[in-house]
Protein backbone atom coordinates (compact mmCIF):
# COMPACT_ATOMS: atom_id res chain seq x y z
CA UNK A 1 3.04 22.72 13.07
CA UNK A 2 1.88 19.05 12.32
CA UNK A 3 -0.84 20.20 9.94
CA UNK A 4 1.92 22.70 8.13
CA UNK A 5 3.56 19.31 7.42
CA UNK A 6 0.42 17.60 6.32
CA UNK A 7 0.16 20.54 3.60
CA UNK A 8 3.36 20.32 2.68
CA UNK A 9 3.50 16.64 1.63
CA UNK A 10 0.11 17.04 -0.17
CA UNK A 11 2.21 19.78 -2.34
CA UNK A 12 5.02 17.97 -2.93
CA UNK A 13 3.96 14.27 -4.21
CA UNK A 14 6.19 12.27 -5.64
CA UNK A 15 5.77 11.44 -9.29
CA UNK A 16 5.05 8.17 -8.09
CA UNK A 17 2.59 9.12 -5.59
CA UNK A 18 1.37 11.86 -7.68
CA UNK A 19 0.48 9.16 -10.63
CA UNK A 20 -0.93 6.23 -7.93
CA UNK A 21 -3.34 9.94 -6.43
CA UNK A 22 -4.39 10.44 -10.31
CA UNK A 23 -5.86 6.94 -9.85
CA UNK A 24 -7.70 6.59 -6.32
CA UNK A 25 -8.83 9.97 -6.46
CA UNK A 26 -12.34 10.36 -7.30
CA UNK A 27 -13.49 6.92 -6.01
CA UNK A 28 -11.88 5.70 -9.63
CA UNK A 29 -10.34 1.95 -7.40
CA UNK A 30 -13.15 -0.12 -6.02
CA UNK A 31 -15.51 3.06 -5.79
CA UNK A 32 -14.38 3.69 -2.54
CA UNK A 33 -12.59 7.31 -1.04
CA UNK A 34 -9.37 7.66 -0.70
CA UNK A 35 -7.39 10.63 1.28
CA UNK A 36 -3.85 11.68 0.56
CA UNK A 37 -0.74 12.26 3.12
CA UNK A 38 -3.30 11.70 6.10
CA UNK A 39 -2.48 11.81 9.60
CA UNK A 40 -2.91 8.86 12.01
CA UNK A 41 -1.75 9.53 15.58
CA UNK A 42 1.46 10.61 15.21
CA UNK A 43 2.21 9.10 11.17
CA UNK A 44 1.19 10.55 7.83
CA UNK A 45 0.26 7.87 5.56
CA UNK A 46 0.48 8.68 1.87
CA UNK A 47 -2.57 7.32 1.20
CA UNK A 48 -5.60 5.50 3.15
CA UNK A 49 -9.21 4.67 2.95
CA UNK A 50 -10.93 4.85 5.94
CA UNK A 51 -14.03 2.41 5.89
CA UNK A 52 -11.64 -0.34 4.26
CA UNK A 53 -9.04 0.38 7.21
CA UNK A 54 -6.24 0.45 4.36
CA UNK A 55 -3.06 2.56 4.11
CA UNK A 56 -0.99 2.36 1.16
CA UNK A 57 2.39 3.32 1.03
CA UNK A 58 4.83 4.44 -1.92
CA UNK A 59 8.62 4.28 -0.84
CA UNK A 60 11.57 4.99 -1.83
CA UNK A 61 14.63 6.92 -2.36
CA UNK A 62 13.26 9.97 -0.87
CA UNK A 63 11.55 8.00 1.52
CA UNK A 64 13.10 9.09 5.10
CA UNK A 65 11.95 6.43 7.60
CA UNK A 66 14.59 3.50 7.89
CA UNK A 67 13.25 -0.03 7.62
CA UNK A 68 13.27 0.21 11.25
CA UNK A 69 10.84 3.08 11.37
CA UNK A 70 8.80 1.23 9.20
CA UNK A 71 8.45 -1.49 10.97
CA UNK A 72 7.45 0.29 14.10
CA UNK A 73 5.15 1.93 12.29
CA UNK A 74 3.21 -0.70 10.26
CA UNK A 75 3.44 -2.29 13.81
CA UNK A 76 1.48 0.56 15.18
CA UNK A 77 -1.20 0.90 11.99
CA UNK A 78 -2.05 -2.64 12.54
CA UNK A 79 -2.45 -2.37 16.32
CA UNK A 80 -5.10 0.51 15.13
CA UNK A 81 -6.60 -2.73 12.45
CA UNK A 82 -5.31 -0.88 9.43
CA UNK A 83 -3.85 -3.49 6.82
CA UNK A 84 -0.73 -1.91 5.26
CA UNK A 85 0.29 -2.19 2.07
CA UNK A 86 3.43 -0.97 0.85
CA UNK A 87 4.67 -0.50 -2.69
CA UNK A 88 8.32 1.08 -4.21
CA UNK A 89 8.56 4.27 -6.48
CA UNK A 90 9.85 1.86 -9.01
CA UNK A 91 6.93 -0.61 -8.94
CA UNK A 92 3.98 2.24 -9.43
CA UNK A 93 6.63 3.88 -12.23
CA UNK A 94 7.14 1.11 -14.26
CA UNK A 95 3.71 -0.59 -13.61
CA UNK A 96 1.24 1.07 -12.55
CA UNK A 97 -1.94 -0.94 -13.46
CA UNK A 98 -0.22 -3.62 -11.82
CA UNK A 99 0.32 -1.48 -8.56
CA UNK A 100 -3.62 -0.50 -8.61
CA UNK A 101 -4.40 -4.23 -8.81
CA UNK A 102 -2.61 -4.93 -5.80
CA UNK A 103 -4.95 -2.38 -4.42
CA UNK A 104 -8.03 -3.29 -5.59
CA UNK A 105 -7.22 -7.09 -4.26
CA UNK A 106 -6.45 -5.38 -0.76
CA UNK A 107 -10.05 -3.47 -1.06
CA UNK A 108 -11.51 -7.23 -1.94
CA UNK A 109 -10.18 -8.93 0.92
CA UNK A 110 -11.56 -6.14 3.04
């Protein structure tokens, strides 16, 4: 059942998540592999790379954790030493290279 959700969400990106994947796919952000709506214990991350232990997050409106839920589980990501780093719908939409900078400084500081 868990990996018929996994599927799912990797068929039904967001437009913002489906422009940010045109990006990090193919090693295109700091040459490095990205994976898309991955599972991590009991989470999917939209998107992480593994070596650099970072998960990046798109949310918004059809995002259906609260604030709450997020919390807990950036909480429990960086109890695993994944670095989190979240960014709205609206910031990849309207800037995009912008939102791929703030990735590539994550990568960096790895």
């Amino acid at each position: 059942m868990a990996d018929r959700r996994v599927q799912f969400l990797r068929r039904h990106l967001t437009e913002a998540e489906r422009l940010l994947w045109h990006q990090l796919r193919d090693r295109r952000v700091g040459g490095v592999r990205f994976r898309r709506q991955y599972r991590l214990g009991a989470y999917v991350v939209d998107f992480v790379c593994l070596p650099a232990r970072l998960v990046i997050e798109v949310d918004g409106p059809s995002h259906e954790f609260t604030a709450e839920a997020d919390g807990r589980r950036t909480q429990w990501l960086e109890s695993q030493g994944f670095r989190v780093v979240r960014l709205s719908n609206e910031q990849v939409m309207s800037n995009l290279a912008g939102s791929v900078q703030t990735i590539e400084v994550a990568l960096a500081s790895s």
